[in-house]
Protein backbone atom coordinates (compact mmCIF):
# COMPACT_ATOMS: atom_id res chain seq x y z
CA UNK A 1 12.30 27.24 -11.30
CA UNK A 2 11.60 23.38 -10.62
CA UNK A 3 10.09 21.17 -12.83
CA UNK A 4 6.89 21.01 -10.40
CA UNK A 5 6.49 24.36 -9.56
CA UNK A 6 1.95 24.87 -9.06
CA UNK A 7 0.32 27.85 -8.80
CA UNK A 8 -2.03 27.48 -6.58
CA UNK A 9 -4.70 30.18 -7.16
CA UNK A 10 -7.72 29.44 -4.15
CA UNK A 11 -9.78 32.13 -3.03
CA UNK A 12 -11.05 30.33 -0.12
CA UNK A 13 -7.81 30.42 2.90
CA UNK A 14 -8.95 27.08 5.03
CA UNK A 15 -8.93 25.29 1.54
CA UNK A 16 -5.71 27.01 -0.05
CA UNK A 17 -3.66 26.19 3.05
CA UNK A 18 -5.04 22.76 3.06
CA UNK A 19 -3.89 22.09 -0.40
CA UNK A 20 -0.59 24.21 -0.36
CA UNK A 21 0.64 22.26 2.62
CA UNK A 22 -0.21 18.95 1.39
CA UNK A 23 1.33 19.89 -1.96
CA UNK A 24 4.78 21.15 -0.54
CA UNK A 25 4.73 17.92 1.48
CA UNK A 26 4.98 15.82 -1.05
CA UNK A 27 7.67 17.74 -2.64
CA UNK A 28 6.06 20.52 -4.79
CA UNK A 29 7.20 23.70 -5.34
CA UNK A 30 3.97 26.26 -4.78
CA UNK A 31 3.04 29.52 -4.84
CA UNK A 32 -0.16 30.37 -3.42
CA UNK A 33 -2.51 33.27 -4.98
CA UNK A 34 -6.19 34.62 -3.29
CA UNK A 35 -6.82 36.53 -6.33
CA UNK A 36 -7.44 36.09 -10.19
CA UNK A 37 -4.99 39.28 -10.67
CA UNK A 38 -2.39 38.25 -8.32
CA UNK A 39 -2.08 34.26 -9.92
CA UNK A 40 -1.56 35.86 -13.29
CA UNK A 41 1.12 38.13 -12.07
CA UNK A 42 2.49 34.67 -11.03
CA UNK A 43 1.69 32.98 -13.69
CA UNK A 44 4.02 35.23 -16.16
CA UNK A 45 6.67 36.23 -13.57
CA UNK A 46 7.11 32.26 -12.74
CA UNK A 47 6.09 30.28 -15.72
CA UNK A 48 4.70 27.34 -13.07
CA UNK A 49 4.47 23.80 -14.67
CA UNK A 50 0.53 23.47 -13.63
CA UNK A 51 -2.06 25.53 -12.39
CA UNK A 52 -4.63 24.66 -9.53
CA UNK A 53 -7.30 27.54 -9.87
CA UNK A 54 -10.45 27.98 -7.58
CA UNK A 55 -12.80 29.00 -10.23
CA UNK A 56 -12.95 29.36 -14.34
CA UNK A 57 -12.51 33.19 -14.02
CA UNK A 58 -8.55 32.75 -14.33
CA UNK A 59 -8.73 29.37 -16.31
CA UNK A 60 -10.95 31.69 -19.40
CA UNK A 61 -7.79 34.49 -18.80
CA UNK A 62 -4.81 32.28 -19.26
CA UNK A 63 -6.70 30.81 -22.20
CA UNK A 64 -7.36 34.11 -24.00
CA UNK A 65 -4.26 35.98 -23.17
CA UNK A 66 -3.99 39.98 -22.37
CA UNK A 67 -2.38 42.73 -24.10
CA UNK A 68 1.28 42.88 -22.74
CA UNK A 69 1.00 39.62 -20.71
CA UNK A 70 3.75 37.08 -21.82
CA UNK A 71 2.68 33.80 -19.69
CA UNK A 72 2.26 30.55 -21.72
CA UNK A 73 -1.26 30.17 -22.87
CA UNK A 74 -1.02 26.75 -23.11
CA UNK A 75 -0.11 26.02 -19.64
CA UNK A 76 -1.92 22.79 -18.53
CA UNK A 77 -4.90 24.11 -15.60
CA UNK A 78 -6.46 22.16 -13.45
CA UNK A 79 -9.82 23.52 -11.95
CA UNK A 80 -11.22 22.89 -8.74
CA UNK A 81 -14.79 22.19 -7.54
CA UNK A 82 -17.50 22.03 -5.12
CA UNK A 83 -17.61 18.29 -3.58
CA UNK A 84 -21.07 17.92 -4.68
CA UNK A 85 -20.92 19.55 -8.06
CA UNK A 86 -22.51 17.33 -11.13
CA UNK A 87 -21.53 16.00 -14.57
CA UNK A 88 -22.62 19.62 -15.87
CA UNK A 89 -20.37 21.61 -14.09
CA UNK A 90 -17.35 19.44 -14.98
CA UNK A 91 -18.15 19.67 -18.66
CA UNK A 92 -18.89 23.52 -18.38
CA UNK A 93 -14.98 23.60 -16.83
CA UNK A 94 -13.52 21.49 -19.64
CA UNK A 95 -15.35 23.65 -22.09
CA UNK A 96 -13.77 26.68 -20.55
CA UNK A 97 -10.23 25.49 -21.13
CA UNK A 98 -9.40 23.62 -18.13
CA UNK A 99 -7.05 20.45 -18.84
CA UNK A 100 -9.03 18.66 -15.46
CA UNK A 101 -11.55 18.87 -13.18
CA UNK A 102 -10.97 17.88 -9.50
CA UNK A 103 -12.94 17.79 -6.57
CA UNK A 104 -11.46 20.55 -4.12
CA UNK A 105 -11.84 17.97 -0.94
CA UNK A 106 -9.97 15.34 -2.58
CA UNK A 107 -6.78 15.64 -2.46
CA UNK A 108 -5.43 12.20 -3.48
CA UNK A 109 -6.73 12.68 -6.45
CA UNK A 110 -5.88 16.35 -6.92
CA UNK A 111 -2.01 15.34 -6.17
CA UNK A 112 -2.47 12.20 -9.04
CA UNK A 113 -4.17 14.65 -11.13
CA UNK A 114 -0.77 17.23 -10.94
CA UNK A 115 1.64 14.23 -11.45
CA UNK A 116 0.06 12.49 -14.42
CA UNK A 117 0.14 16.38 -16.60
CA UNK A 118 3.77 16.36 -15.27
CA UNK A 119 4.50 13.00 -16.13
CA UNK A 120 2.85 13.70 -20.26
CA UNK A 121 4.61 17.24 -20.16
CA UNK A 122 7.64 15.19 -19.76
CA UNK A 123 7.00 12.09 -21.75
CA UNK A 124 6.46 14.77 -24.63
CA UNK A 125 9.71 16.47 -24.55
CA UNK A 126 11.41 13.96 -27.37
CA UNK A 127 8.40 14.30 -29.53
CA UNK A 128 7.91 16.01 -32.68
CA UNK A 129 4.98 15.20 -34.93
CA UNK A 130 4.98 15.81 -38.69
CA UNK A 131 1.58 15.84 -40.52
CA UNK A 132 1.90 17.47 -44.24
CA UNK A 133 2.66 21.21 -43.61
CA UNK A 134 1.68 20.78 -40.16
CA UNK A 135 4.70 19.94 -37.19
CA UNK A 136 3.30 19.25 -33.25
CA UNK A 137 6.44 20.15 -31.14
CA UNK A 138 5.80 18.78 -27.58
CA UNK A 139 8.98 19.41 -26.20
CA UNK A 140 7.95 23.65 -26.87
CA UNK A 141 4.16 22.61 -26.70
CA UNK A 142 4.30 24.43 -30.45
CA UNK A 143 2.30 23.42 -33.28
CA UNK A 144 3.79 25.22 -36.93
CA UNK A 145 2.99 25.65 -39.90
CA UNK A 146 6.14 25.70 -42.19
CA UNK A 147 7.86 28.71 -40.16
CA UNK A 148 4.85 30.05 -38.66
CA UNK A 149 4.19 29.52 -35.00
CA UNK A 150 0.03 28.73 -34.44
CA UNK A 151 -1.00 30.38 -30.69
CA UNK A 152 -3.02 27.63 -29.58
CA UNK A 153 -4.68 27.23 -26.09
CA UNK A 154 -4.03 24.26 -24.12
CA UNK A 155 -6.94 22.10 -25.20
CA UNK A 156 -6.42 22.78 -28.85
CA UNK A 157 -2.99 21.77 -28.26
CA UNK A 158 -3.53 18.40 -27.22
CA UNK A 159 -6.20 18.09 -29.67
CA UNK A 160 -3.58 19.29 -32.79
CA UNK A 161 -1.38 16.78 -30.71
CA UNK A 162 -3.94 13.37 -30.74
CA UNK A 163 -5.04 14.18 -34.42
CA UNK A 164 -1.37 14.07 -35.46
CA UNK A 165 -0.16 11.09 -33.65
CA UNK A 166 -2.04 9.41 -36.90
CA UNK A 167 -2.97 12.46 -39.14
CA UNK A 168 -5.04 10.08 -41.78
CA UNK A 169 -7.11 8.23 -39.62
CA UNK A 170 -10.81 9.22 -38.07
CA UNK A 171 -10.40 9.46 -34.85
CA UNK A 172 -14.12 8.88 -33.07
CA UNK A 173 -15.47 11.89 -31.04
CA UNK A 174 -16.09 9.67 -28.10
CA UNK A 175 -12.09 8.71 -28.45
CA UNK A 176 -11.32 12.67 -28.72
CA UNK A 177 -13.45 13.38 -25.34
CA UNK A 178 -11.84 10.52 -23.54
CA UNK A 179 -8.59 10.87 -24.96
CA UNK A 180 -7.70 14.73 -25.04
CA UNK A 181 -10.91 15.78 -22.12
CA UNK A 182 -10.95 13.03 -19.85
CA UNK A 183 -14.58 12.61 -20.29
CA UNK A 184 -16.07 9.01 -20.65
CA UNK A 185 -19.07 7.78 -21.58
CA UNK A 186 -21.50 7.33 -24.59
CA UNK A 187 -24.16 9.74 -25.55
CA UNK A 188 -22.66 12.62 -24.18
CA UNK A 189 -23.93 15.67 -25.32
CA UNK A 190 -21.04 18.82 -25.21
CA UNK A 191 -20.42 21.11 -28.42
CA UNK A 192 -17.09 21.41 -26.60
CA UNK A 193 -14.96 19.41 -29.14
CA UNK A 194 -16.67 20.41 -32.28
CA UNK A 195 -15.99 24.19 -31.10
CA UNK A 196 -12.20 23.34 -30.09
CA UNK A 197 -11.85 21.61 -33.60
CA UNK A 198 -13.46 24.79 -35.50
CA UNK A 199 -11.11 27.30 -33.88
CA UNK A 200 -8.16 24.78 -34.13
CA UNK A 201 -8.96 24.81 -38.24
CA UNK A 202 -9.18 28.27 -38.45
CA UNK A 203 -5.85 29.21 -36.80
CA UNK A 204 -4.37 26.16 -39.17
CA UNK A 205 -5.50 28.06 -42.49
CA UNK A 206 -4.55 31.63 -41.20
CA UNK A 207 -0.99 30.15 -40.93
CA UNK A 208 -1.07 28.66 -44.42
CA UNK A 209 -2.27 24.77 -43.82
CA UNK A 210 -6.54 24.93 -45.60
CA UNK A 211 -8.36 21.89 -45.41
CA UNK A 212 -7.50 20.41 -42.57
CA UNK A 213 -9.14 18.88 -38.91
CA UNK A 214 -11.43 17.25 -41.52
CA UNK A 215 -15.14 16.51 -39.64
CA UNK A 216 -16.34 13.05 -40.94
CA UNK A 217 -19.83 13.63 -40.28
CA UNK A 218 -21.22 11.51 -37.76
CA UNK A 219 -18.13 10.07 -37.05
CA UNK A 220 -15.64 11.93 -35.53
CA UNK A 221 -12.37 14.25 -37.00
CA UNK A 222 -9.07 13.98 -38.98
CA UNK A 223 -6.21 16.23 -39.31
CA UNK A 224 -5.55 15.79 -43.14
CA UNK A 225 -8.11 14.86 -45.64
């Protein structure tokens, strides 16, 4: 397998062919899927670097996992949308796992989009991150505690990832949404990364790390108190 291989999962066939040819243009490897069941068969036959899916139906599934399915979980997803859709739909995507939200009829941006999760896969692959009991492996996209691997979805990855990179400090929520979601702006209202950082905690203590992703209340989160 290449080191761009995208699935492309698009129910729609004008847009899918649209987007599949551009992609393989400009030099990506793709396999094309019409159907949520068919792009997971893909998904853990191929292992593809990035996923482009049509709608949050398959985004929610490679997030939760299935009994006797093997793909990676934390395989960055990026989701498509209606041209015309608002600020709430892209939030409602982010908060159902994807790593971006992109505009199905723009495909410069879709194509930037795939290249800059390529580019931080890669940037990531020298970089481990120590916090207390806690190591972020980016070259496996692991996070451990001690010997025990932590199953984390993709979001909750990069958010173990960004609290590490400085495991005392407060990071800000609006630094968090920008930073790890892509989302910009003050006063945004989304539960999305106080829900990310409570199931992020929990896995941490079931593996043996309590008391940490500390909420500063009214301020934002750190990874060690």
């Amino acid at each position: 397998m290449s080191a761009n291989a995208v699935l492309l999962a698009e129910r729609e066939p004008g847009s899918r062919e649209s987007i599949e040819q551009q992609l393989r243009d400009d030099g990506f490897t793709v396999f094309g899927a019409a159907w949520t069941a068919r792009a997971l068969d893909l998904a853990e036959r191929l292992m593809p670097n990035v996923v482009i899916a049509g709608d949050a139906e398959l985004c929610r599934k490679i997030r939760a996992g299935e009994p006797g399915r093997t793909w990676d979980r934390n395989i960055p997803v990026i989701l498509l949308t209606d041209p015309d859709a608002d600020s709430t739909v892209r939030v409602r995507a982010l908060e159902s796992g994807a790593d971006d939200v992109v505009p199905r009829d723009v495909y410069l941006e879709l194509r930037a989009r795939v290249r800059a999760l390529l580019r931080r896969a890669s940037l990531g692959q020298a970089e481990v991150l120590e916090a207390g009991p806690i190591v972020v492996d980016h070259r496996s996209r692991q996070v451990r505690v001690g010997e025990t691997v932590v199953r984390l979805a993709g979001r909750e990855f990069e958010l173990a990832g960004k609290l590490a990179s400085d495991p005392r400090r407060v990071f800000t929520k609006s630094e968090l949404l920008r930073d790890v979601w892509g989302i910009r702006g003050n006063g945004i209202r989304t539960r999305t990364l106080d829900s990310h950082a409570s199931r992020l905690r929990r896995k941490l203590e079931a593996a043996g790390a309590p008391g940490v992703v500390v909420n500063d209340w009214g301020v934002g989160y750190r990874l060690l108190p």
